[in-house]
C-alpha atoms as a PDB file:
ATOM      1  CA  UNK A   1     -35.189 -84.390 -38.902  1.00  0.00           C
ATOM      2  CA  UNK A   2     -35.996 -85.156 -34.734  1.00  0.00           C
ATOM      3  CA  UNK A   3     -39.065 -87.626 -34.486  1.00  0.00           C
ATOM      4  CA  UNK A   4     -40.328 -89.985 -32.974  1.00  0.00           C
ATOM      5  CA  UNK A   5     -36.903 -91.979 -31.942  1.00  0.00           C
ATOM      6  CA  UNK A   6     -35.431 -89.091 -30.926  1.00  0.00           C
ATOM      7  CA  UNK A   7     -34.541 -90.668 -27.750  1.00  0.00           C
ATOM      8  CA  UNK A   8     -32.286 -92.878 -29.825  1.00  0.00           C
ATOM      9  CA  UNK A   9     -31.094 -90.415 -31.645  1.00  0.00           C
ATOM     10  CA  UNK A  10     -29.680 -88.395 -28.670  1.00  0.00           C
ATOM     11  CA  UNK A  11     -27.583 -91.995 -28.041  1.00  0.00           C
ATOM     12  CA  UNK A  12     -25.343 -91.141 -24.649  1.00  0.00           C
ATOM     13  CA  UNK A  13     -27.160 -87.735 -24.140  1.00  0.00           C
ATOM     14  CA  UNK A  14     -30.105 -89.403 -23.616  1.00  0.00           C
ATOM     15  CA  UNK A  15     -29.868 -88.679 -20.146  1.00  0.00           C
ATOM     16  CA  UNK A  16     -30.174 -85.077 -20.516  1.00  0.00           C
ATOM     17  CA  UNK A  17     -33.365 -85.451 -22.453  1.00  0.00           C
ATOM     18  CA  UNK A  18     -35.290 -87.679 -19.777  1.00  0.00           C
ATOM     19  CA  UNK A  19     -34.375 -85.168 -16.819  1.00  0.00           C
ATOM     20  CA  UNK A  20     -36.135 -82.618 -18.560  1.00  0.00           C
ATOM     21  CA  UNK A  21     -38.658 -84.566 -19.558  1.00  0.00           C
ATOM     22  CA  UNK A  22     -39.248 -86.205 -16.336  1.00  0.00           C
ATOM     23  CA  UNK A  23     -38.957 -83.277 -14.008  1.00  0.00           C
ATOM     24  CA  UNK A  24     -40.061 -80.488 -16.383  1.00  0.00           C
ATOM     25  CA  UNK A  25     -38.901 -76.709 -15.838  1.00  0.00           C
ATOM     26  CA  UNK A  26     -42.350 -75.422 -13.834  1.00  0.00           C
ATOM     27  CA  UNK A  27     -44.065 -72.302 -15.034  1.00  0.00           C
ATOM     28  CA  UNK A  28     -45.264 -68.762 -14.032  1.00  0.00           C
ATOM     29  CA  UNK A  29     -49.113 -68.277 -13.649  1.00  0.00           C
ATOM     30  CA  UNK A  30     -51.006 -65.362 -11.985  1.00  0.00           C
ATOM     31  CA  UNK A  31     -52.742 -66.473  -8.707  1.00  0.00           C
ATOM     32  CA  UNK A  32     -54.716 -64.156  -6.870  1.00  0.00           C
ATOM     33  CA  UNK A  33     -52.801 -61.214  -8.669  1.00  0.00           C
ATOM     34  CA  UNK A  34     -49.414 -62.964  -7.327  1.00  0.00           C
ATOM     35  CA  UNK A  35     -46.936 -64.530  -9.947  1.00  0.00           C
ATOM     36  CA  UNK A  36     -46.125 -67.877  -8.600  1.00  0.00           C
ATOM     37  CA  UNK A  37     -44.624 -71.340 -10.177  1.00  0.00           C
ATOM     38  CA  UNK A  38     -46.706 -73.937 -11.019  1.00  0.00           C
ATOM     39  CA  UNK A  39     -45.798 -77.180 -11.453  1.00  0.00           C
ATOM     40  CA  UNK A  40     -45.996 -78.553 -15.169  1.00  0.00           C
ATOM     41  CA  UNK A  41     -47.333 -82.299 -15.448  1.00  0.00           C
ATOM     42  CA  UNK A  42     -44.510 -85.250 -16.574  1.00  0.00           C
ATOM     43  CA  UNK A  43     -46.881 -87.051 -18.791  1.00  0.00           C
ATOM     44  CA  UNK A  44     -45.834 -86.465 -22.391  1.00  0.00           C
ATOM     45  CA  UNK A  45     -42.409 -87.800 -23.356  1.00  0.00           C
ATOM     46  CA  UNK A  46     -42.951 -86.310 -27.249  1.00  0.00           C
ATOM     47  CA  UNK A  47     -39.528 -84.450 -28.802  1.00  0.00           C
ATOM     48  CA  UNK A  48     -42.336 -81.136 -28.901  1.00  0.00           C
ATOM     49  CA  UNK A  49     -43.007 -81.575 -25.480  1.00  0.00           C
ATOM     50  CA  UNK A  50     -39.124 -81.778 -25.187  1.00  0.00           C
ATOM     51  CA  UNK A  51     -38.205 -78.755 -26.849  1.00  0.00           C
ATOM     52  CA  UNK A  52     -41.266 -77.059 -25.315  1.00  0.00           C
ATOM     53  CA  UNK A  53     -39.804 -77.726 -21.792  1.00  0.00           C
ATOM     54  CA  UNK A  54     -36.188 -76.359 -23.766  1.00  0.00           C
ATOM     55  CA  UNK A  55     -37.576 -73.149 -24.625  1.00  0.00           C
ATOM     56  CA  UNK A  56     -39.536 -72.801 -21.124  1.00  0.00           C
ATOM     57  CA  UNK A  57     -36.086 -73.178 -19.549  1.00  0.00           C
ATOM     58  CA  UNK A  58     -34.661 -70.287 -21.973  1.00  0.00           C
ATOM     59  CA  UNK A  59     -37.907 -67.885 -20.726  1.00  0.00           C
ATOM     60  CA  UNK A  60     -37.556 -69.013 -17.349  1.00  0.00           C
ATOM     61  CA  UNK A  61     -34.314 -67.668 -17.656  1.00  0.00           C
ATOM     62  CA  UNK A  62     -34.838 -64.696 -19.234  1.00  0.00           C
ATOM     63  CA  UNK A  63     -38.093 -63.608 -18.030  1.00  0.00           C
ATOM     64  CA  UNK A  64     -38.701 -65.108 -15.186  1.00  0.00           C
ATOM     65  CA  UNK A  65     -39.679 -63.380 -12.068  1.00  0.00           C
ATOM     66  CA  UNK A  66     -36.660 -62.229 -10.359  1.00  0.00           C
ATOM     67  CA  UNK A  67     -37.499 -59.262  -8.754  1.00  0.00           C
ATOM     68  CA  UNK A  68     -37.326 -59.863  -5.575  1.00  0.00           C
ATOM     69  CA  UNK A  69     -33.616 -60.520  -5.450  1.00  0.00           C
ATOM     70  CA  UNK A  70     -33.512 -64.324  -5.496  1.00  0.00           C
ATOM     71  CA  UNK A  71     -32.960 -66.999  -7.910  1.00  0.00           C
ATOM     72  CA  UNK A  72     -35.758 -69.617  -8.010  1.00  0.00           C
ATOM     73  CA  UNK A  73     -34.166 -73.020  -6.987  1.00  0.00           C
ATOM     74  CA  UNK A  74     -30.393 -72.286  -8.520  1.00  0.00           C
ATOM     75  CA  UNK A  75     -29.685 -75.384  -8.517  1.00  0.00           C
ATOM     76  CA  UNK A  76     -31.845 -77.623  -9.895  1.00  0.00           C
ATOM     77  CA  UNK A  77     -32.300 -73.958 -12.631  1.00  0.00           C
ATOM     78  CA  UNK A  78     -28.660 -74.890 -13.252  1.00  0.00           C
ATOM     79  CA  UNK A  79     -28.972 -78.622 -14.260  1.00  0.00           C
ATOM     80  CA  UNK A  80     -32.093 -77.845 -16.103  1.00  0.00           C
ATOM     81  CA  UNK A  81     -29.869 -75.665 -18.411  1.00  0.00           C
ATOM     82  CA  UNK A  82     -27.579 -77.668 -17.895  1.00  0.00           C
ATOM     83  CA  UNK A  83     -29.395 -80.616 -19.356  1.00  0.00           C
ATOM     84  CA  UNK A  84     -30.814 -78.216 -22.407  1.00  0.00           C
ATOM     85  CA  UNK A  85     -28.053 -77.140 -23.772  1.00  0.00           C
ATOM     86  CA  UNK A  86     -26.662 -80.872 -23.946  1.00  0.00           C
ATOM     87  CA  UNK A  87     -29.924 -81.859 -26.042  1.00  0.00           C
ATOM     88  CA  UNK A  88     -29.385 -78.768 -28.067  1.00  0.00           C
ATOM     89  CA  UNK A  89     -25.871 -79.278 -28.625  1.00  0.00           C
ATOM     90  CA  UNK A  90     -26.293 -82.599 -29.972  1.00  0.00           C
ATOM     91  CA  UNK A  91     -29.184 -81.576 -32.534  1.00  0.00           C
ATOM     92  CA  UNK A  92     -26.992 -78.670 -33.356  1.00  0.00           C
ATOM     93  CA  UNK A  93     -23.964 -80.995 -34.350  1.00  0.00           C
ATOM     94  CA  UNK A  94     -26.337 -83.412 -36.057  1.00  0.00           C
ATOM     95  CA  UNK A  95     -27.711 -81.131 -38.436  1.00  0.00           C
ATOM     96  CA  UNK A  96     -24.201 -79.696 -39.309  1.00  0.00           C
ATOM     97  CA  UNK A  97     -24.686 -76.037 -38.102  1.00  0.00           C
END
């Protein structure tokens, strides 16, 4: 079970659970009929907020709004993944799956 000191639970992948949570993955909303990314507020530091930002990353992915032929900010899209599949990975191992 992931609560509260799930910081301290994550031990040396710690690191990959305060990027996320400190520069969260920003999100699609319509403006003026236009899809554009909005930024997504750092203030939380909960594990839901965590694996909220994780499975923002995974729709950003999937569904975000690529079709115009780019790749919104590749990099930093990389470390964010990056960074949530290290936090996955070490939940994954924990729990024995």
């Amino acid at each position: 079970m992931v609560g509260n000191n799930f910081r301290v639970e994550l031990a040396q992948s710690v690191h990959a659970a305060d990027y996320i949570l400190d520069q969260p993955p920003k999100k699609q909303i319509a403006d003026n009929g236009k899809v554009v990314w909005a930024d997504v507020p750092a203030t939380e530091k909960s594990v839901q907020i965590l694996f909220g930002h994780i499975c923002r990353v995974r729709n950003n992915l999937f569904h975000g709004a690529k079709f115009n032929g780019t790749w919104f900010d590749p990099v930093r899209s990389e470390e964010l993944l990056t960074h949530s599949l290290a936090v996955l990975e070490h939940f994954r191992t924990k729990a024995g799956v």
